[in-house]
C-alpha atoms as a PDB file:
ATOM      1  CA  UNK A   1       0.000   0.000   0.000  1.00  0.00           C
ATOM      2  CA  UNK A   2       2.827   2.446   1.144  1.00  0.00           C
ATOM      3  CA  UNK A   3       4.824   1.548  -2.201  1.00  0.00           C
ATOM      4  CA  UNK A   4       1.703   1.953  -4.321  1.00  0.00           C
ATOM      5  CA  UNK A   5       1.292   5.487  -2.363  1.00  0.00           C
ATOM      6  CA  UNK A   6       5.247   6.916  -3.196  1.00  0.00           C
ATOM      7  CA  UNK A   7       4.749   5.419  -6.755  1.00  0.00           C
ATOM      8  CA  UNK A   8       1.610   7.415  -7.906  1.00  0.00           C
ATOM      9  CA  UNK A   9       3.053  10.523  -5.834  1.00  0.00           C
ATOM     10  CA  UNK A  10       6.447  10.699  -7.518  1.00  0.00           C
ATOM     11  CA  UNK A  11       5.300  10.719 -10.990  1.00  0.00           C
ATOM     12  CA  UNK A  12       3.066  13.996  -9.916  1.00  0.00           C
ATOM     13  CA  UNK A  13       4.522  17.444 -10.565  1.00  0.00           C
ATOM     14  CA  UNK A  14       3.819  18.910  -7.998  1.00  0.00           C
ATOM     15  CA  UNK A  15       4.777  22.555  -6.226  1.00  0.00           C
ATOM     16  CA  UNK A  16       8.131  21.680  -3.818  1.00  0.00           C
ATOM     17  CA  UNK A  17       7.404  21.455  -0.306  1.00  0.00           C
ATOM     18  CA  UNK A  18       8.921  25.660   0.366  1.00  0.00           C
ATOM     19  CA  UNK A  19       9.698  27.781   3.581  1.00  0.00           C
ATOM     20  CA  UNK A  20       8.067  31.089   3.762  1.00  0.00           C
ATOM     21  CA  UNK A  21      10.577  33.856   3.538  1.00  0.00           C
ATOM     22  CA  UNK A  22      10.357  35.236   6.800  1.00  0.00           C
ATOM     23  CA  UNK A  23       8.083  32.983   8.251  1.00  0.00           C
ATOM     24  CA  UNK A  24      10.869  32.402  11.512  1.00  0.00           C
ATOM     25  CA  UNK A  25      10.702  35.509  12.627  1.00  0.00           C
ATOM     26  CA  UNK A  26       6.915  36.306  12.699  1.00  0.00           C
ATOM     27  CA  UNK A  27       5.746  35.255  16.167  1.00  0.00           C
ATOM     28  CA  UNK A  28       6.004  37.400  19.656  1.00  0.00           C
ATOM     29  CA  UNK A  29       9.378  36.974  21.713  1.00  0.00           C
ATOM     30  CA  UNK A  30       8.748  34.697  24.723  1.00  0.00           C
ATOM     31  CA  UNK A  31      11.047  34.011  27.574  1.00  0.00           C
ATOM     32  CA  UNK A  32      14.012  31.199  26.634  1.00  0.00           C
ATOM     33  CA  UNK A  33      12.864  28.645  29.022  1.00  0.00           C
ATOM     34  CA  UNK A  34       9.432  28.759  27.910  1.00  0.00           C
ATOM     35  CA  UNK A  35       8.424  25.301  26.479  1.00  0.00           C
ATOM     36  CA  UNK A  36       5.213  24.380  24.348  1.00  0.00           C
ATOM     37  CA  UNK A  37       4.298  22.556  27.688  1.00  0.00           C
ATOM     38  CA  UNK A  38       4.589  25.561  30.037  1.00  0.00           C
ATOM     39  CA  UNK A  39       2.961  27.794  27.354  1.00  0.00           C
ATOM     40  CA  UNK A  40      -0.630  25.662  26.595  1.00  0.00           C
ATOM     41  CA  UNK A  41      -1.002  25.137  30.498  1.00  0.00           C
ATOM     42  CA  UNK A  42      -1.155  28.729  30.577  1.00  0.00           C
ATOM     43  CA  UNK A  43      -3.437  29.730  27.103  1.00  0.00           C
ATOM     44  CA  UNK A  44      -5.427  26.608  27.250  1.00  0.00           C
ATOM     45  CA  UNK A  45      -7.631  27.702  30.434  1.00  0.00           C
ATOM     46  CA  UNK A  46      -8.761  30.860  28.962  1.00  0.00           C
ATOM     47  CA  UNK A  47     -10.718  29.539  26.499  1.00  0.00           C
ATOM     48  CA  UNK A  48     -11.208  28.470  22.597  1.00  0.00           C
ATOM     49  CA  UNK A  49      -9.157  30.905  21.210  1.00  0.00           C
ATOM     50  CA  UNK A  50      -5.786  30.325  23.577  1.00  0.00           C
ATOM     51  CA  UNK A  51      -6.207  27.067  22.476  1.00  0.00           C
ATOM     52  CA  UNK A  52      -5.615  27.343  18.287  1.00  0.00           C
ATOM     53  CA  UNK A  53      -2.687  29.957  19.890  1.00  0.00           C
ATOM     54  CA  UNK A  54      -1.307  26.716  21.742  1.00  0.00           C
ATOM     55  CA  UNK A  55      -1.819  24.547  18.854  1.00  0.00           C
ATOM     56  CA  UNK A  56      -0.197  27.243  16.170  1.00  0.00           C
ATOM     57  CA  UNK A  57       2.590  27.769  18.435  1.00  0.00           C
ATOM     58  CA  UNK A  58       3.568  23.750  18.603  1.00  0.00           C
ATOM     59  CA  UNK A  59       3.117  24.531  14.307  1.00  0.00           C
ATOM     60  CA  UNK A  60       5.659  26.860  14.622  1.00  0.00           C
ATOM     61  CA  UNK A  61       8.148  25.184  16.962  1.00  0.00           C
ATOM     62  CA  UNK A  62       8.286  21.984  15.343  1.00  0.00           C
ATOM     63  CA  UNK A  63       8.914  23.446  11.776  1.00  0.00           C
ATOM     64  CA  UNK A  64      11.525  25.751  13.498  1.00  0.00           C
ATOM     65  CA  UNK A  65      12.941  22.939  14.820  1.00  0.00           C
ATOM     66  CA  UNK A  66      13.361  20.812  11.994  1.00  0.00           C
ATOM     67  CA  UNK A  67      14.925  23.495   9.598  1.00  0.00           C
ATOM     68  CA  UNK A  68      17.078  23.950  12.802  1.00  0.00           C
ATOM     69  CA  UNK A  69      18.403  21.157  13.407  1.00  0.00           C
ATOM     70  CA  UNK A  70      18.861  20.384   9.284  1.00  0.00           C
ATOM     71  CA  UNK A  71      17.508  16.693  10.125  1.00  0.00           C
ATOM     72  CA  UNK A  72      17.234  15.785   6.377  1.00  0.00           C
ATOM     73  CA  UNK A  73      19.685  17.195   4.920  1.00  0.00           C
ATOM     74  CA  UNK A  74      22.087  15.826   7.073  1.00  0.00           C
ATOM     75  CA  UNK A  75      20.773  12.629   6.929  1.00  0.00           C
ATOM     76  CA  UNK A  76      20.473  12.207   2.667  1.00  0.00           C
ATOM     77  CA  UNK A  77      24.614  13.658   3.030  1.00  0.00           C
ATOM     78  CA  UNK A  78      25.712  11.113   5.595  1.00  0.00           C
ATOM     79  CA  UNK A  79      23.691   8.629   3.495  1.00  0.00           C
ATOM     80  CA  UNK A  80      25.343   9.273   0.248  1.00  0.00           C
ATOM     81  CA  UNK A  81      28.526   9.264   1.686  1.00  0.00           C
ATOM     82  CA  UNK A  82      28.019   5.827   4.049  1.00  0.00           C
ATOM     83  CA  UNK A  83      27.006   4.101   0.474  1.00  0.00           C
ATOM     84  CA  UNK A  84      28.725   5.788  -1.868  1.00  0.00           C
ATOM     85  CA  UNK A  85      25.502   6.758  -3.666  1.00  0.00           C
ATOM     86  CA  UNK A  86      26.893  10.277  -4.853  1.00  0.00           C
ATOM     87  CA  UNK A  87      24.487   9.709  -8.006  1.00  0.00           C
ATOM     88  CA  UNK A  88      21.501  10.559  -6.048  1.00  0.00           C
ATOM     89  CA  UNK A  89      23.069  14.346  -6.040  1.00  0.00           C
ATOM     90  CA  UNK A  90      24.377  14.537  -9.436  1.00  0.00           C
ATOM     91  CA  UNK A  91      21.250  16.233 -10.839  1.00  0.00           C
ATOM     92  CA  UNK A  92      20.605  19.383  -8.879  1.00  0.00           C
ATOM     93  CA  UNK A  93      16.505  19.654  -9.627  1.00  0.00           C
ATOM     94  CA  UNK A  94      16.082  16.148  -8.994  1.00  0.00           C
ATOM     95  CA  UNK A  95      17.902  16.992  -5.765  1.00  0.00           C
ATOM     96  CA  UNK A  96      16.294  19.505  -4.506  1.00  0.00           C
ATOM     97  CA  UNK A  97      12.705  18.112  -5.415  1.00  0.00           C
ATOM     98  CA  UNK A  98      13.997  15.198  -3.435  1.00  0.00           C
ATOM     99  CA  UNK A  99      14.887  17.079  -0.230  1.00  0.00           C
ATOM    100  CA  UNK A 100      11.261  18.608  -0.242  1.00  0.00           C
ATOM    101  CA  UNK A 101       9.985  15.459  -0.546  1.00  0.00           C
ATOM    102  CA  UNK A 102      11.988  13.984   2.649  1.00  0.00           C
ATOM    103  CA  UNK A 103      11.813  17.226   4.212  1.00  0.00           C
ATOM    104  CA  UNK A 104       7.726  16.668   3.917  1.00  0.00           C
ATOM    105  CA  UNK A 105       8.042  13.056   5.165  1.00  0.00           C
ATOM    106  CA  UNK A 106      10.025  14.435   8.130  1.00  0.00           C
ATOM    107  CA  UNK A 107       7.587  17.326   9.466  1.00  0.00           C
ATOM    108  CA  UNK A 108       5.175  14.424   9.280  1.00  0.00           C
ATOM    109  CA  UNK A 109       6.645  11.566  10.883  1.00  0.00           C
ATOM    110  CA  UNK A 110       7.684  15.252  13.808  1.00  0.00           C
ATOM    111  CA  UNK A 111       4.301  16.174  13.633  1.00  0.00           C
ATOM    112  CA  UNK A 112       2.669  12.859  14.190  1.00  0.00           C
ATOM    113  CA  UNK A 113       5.169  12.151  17.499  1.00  0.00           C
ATOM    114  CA  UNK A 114       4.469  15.561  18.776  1.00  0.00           C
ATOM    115  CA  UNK A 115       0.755  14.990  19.069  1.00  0.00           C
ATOM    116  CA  UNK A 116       1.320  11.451  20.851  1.00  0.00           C
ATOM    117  CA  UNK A 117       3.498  13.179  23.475  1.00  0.00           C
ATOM    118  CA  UNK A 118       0.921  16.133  24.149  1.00  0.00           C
ATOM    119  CA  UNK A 119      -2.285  14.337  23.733  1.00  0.00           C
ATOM    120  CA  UNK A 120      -2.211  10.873  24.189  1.00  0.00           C
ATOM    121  CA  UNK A 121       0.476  10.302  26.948  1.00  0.00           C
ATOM    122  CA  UNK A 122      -0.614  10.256  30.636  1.00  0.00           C
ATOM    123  CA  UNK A 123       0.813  13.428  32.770  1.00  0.00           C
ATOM    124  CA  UNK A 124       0.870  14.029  36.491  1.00  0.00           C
ATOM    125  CA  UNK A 125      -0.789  17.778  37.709  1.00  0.00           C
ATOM    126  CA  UNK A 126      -0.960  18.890  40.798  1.00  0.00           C
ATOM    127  CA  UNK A 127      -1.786  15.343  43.358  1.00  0.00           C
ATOM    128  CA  UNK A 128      -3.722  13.338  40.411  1.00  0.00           C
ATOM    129  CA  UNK A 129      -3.158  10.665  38.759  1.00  0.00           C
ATOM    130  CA  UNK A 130      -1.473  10.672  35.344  1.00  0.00           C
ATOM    131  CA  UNK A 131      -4.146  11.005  32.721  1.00  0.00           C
ATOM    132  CA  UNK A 132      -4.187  11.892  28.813  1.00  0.00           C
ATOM    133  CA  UNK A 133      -5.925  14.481  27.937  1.00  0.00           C
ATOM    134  CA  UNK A 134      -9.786  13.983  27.308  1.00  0.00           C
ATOM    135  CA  UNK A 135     -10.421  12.042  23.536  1.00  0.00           C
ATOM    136  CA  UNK A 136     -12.615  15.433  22.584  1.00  0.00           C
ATOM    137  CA  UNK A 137     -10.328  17.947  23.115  1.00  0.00           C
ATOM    138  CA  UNK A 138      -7.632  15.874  21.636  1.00  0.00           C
ATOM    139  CA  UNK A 139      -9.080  15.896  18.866  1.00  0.00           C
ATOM    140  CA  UNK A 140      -9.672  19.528  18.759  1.00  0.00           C
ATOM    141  CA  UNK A 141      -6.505  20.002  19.649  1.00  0.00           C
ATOM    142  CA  UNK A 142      -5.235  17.991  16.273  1.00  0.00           C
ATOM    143  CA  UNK A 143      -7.489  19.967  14.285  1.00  0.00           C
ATOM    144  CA  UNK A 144      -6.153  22.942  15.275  1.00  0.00           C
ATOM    145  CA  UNK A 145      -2.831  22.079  14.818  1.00  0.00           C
ATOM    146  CA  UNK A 146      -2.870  20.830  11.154  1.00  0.00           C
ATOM    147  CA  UNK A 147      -5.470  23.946  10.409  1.00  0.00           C
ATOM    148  CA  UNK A 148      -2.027  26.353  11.509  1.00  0.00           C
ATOM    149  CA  UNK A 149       0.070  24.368  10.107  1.00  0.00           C
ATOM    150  CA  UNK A 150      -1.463  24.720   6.752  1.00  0.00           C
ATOM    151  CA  UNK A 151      -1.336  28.620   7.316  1.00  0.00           C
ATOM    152  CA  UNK A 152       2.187  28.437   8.360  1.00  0.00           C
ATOM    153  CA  UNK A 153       3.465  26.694   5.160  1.00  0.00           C
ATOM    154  CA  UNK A 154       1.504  28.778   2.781  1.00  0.00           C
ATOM    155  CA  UNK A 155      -0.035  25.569   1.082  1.00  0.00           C
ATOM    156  CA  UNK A 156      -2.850  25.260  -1.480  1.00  0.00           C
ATOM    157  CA  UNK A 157      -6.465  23.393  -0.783  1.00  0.00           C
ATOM    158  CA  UNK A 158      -4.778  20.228  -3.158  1.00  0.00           C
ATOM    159  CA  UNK A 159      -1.459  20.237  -0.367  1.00  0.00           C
ATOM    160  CA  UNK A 160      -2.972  20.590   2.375  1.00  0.00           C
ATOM    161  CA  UNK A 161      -5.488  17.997   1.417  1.00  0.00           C
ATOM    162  CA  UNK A 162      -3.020  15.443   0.250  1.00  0.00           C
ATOM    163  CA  UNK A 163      -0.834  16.256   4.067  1.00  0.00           C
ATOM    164  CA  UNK A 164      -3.911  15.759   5.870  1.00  0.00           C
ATOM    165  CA  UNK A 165      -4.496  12.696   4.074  1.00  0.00           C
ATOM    166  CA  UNK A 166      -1.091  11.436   4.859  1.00  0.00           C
ATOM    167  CA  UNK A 167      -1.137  12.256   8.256  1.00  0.00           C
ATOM    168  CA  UNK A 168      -4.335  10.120   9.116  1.00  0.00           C
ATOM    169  CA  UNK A 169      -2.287   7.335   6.596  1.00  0.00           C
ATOM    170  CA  UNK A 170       0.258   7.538   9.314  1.00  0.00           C
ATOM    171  CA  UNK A 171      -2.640   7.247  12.542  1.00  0.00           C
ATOM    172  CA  UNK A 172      -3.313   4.507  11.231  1.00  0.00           C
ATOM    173  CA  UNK A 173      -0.640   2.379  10.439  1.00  0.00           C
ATOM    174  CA  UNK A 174       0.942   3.354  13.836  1.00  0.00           C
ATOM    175  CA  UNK A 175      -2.409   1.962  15.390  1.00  0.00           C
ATOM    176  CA  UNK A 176      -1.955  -1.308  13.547  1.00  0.00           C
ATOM    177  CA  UNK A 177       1.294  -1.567  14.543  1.00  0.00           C
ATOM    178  CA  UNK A 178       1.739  -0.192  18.188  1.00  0.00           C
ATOM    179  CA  UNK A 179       5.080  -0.766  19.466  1.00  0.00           C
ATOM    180  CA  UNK A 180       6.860   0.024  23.222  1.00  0.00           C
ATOM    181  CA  UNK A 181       9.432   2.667  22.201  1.00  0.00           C
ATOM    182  CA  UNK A 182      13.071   1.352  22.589  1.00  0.00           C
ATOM    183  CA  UNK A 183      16.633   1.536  21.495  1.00  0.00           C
ATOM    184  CA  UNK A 184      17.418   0.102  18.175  1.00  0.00           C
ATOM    185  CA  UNK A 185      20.575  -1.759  17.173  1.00  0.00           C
ATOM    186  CA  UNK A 186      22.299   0.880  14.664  1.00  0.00           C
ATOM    187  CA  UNK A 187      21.563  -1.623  11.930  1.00  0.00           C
ATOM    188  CA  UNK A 188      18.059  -1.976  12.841  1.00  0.00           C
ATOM    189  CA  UNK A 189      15.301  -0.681  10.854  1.00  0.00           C
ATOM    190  CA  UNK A 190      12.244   0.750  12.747  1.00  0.00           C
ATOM    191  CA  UNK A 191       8.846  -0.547  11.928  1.00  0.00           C
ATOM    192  CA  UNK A 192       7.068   2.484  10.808  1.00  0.00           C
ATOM    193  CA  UNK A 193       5.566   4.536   8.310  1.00  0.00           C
ATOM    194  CA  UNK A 194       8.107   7.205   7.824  1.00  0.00           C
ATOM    195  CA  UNK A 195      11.013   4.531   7.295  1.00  0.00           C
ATOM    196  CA  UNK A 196       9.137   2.568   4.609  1.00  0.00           C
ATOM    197  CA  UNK A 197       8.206   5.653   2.674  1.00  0.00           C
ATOM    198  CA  UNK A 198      11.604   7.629   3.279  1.00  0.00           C
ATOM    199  CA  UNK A 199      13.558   4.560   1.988  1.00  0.00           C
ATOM    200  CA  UNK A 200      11.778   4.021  -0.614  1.00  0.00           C
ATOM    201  CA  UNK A 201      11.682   7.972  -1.625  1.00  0.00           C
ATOM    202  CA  UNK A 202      15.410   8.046  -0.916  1.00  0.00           C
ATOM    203  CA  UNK A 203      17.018   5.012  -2.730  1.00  0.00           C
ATOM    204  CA  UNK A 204      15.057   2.229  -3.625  1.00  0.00           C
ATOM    205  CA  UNK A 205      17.236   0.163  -5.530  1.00  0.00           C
ATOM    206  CA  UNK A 206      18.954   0.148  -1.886  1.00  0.00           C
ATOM    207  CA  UNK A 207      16.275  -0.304   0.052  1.00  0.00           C
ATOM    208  CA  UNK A 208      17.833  -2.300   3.269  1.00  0.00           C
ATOM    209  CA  UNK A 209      20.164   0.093   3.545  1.00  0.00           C
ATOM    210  CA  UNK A 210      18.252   3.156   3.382  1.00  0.00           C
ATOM    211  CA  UNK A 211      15.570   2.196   5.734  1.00  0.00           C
ATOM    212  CA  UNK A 212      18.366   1.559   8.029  1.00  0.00           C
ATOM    213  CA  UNK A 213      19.727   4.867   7.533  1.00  0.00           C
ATOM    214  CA  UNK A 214      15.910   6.139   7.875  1.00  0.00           C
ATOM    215  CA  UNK A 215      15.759   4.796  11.029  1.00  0.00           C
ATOM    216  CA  UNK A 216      18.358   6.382  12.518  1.00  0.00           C
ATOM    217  CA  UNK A 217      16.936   9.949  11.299  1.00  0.00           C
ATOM    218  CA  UNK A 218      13.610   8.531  12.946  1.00  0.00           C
ATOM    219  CA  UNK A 219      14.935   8.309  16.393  1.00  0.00           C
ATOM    220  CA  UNK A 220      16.340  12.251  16.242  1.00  0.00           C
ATOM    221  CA  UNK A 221      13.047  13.271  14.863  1.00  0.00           C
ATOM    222  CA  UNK A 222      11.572  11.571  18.050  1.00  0.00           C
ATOM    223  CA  UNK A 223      13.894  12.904  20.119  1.00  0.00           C
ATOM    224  CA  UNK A 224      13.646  16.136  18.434  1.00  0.00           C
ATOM    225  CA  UNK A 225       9.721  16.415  18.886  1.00  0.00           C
ATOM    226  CA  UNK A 226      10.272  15.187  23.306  1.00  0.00           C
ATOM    227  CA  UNK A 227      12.357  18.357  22.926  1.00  0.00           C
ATOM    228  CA  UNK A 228       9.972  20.836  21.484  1.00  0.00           C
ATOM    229  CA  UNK A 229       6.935  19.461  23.442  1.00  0.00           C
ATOM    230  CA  UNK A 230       8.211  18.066  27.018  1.00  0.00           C
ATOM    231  CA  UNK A 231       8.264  20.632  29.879  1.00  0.00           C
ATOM    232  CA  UNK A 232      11.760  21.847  31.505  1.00  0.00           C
ATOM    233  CA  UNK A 233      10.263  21.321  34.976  1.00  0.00           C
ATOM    234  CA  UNK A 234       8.680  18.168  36.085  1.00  0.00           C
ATOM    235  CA  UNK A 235       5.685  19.906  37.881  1.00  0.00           C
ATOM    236  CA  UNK A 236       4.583  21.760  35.098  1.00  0.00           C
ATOM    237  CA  UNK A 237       1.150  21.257  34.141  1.00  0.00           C
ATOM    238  CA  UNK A 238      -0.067  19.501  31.090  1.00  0.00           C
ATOM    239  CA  UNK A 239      -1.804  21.765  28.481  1.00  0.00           C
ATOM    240  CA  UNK A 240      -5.307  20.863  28.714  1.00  0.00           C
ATOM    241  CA  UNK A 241      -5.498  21.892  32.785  1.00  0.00           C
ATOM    242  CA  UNK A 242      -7.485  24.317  34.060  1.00  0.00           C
END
């Protein structure tokens, strides 16, 4: 299904995945050691519209983050160099259309872990017990979050249709597949969504090795979203508390 999926998509011409011009530098200055977790325990208890400013500011952090950090790049670079696949740079179009397609695959697979960690895993506030936040506002809180995303990135109705649709693609093969979150061997491949379609996307007449090498990426883009989203202090409140 996944194969099928990268087959029908590569042969489309479609617009590059593109960063705003500016777009970093658009939101209010808040203190250094604010986190995403600190900041929606604060917006979300004043009402609707706090929350879509909790949910747009995740948006914005996790797509700061990831042009940051230069996750893909770095990873189709080490790649090439690990299997001496310089071919996959020779043509510079092809190139770059390929690094918007991984970078869109990335700020998924970021996107998707992100809204595990904030909605669906248990936190402790104040002296009860550890509880996820409630399955409606959850799912508000998704909503929200994909709606400012799509503002964010400037996209048209067709991409921000076809990420949506993705993004549910991924739901739901993570649901079939639920896993406990562990270390991998470095020459382990991760069974999920993002490897399979990076992989394939990346190199497929070396697939093995790239979903190897996808892996790896997967566990800083996991690591990357616990950053953005987890709170500095252990006693700060989760975002949907009151």
């Amino acid at each position: 299904m996944i194969y099928v999926w990268l087959a029908r998509k590569l042969k489309r011409k479609r617009k590059a995945w593109q960063v705003m011009p500016g777009f970093l530098f658009c939101a209010k200055r808040r203190r250094p050691n604010e986190t995403p977790a600190t900041m929606y325990a604060k917006v979300m208890a004043t009402g609707k519209h706090s929350a879509t400013n909790a949910a747009s500011e995740l948006a914005r952090r996790l797509h700061e983050a990831l042009l940051r950090e230069r996750i893909v790049p770095r990873f189709v670079d080490s790649y090439v160099v690990e299997n001496e696949r310089q071919a996959l740079q020779v043509h510079a179009v092809m190139y770059r259309d390929l690094l918007a397609l991984l970078q869109r695959e990335a700020l998924l697979a970021l996107s998707a872990r992100a809204l595990e960690i904030v909605c669906d895993e248990p936190r402790t506030h104040g002296r009860s017990k550890p509880r996820p936040m409630p399955r409606r506002e959850a799912a508000l809180f998704r909503k929200k979050f994909l709606a400012a995303l799509v503002r964010q990135q400037g996209w048209t109705v067709g991409e921000a249709l076809d990420f949506q649709r993705d993004f549910q693609l991924y739901g739901e093969l993570l649901a079939r597949t639920p896993q406990a979150r562990r270390s991998r061997k470095p020459f382990e491949a991760a069974n999920h969504p993002y490897v399979d379609r990076c992989a394939f996307l990346l190199d497929s007449s070396f697939l093995e090795q790239a979903r190897v090498a996808a892996s790896r990426t997967l566990t800083e883009l996991e690591n990357l979203a616990a950053q953005v989203c987890e709170a500095e202090k252990p006693d700060d409140k989760p975002a949907w508390t009151t």
